[in-house]
C-alpha atoms as a PDB file:
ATOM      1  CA  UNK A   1       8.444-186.182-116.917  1.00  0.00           C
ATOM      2  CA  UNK A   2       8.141-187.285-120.558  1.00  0.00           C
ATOM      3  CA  UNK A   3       9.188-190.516-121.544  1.00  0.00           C
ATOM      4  CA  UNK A   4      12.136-189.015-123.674  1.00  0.00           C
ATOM      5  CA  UNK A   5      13.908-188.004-120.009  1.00  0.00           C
ATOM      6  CA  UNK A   6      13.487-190.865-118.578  1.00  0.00           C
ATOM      7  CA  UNK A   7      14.698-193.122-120.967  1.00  0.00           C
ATOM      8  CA  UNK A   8      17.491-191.121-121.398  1.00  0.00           C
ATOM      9  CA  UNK A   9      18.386-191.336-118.140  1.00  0.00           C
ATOM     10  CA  UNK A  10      18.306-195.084-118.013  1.00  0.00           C
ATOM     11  CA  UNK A  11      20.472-194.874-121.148  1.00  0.00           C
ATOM     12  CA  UNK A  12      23.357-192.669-119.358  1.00  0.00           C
ATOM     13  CA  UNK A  13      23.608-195.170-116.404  1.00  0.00           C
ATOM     14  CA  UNK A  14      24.010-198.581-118.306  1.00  0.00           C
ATOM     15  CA  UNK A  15      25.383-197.238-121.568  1.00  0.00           C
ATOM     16  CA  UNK A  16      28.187-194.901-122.924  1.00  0.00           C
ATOM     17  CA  UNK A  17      31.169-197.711-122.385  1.00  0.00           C
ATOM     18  CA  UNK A  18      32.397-196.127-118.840  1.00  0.00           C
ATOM     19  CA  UNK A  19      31.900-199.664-117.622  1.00  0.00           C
ATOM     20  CA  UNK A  20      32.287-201.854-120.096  1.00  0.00           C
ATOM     21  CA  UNK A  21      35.674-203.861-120.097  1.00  0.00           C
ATOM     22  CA  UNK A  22      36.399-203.856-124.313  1.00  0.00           C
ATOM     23  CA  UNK A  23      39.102-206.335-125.419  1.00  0.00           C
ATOM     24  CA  UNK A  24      41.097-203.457-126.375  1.00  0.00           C
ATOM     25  CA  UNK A  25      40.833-201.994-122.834  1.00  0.00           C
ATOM     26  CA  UNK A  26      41.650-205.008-121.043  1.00  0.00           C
ATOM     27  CA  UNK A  27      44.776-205.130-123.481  1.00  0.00           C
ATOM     28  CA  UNK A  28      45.697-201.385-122.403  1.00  0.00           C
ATOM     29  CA  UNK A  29      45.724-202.422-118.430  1.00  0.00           C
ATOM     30  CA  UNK A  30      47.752-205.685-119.365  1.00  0.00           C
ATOM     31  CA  UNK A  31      50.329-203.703-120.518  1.00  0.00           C
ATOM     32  CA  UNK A  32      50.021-201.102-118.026  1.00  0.00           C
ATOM     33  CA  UNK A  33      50.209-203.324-115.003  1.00  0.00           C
ATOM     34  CA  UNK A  34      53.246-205.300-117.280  1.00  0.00           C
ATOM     35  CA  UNK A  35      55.055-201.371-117.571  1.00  0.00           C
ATOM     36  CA  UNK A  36      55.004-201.095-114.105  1.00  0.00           C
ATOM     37  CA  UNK A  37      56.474-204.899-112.715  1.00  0.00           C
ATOM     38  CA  UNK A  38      59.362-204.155-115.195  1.00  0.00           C
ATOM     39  CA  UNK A  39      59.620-200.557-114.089  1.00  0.00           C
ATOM     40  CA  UNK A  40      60.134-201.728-110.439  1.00  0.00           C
ATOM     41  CA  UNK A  41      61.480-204.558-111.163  1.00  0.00           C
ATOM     42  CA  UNK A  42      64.868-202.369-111.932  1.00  0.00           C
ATOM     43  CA  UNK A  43      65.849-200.564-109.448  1.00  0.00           C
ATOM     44  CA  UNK A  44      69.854-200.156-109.513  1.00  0.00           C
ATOM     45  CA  UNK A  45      70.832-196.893-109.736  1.00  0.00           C
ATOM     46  CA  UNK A  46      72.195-195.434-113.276  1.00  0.00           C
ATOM     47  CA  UNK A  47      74.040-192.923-114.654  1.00  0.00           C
ATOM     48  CA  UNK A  48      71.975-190.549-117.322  1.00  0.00           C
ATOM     49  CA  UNK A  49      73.531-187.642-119.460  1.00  0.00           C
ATOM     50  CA  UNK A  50      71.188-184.786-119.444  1.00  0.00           C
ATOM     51  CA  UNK A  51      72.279-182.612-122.439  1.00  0.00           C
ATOM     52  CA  UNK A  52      75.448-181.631-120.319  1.00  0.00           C
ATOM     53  CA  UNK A  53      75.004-182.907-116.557  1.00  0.00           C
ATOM     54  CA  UNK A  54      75.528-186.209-115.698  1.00  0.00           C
ATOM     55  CA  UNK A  55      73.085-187.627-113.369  1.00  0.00           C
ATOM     56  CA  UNK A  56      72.895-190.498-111.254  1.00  0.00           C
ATOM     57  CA  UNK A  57      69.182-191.394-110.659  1.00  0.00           C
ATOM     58  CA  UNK A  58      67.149-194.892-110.194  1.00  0.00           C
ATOM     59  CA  UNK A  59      66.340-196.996-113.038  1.00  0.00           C
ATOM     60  CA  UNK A  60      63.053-197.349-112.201  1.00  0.00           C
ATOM     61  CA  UNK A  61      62.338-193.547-112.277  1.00  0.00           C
ATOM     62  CA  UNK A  62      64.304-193.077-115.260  1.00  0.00           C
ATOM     63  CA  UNK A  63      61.790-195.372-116.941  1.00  0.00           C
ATOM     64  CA  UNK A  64      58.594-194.245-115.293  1.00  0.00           C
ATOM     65  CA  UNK A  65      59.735-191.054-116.191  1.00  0.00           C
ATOM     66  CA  UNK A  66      60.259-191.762-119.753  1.00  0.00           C
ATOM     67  CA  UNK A  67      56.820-193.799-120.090  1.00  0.00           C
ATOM     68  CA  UNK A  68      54.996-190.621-118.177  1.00  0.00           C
ATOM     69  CA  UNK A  69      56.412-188.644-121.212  1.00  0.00           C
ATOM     70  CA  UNK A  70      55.766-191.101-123.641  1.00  0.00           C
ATOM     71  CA  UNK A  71      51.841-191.426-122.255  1.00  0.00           C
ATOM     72  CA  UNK A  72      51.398-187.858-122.357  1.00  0.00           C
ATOM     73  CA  UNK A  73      53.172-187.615-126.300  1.00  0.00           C
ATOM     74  CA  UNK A  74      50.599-189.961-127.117  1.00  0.00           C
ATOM     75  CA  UNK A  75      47.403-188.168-125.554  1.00  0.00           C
ATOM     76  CA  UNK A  76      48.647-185.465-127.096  1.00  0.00           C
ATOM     77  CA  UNK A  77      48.582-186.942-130.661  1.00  0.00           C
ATOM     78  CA  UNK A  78      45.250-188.604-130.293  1.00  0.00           C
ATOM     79  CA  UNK A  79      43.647-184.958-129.043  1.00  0.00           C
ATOM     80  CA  UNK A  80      44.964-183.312-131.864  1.00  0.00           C
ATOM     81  CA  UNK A  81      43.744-185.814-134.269  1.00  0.00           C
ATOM     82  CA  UNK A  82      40.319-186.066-133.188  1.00  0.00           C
END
């Protein structure tokens, strides 16, 4: 092997960030783990107005449901920026 592959292995398994807990990812699973308490923390039943049905549905899915759509808005946007 030349010394360029194996270096670069040793690189791939200790580098790249997969691993490494950044203040901005431990601020991301704060607020994750803080979404989901309040999320299940409510978890009365409610009435929500879907254009024209009314449905009665729990809280706490209305607002997972809402913060799924919300996550995936924002992937979105990020994709399409990069």
């Amino acid at each position: 092997m030349s010394p360029s592959t194996s270096s670069g292995g040793s690189k791939g398994g200790s580098g790249g960030g997969g691993g490494v807990m950044t203040p901005g990812r431990i601020a991301v699973a704060a607020l994750a783990v803080l979404t989901l308490v309040f999320i299940f923390e409510n978890t009365r039943s409610t009435k929500i107005r879907l254009l024209i049905p009314e449905v009665t549905v729990p809280l706490w899915m209305a607002l997972f449901g809402t913060a799924v759509i919300g996550a995936l808005c924002g992937a979105y946007y990020m994709r399409r920026r990069k």
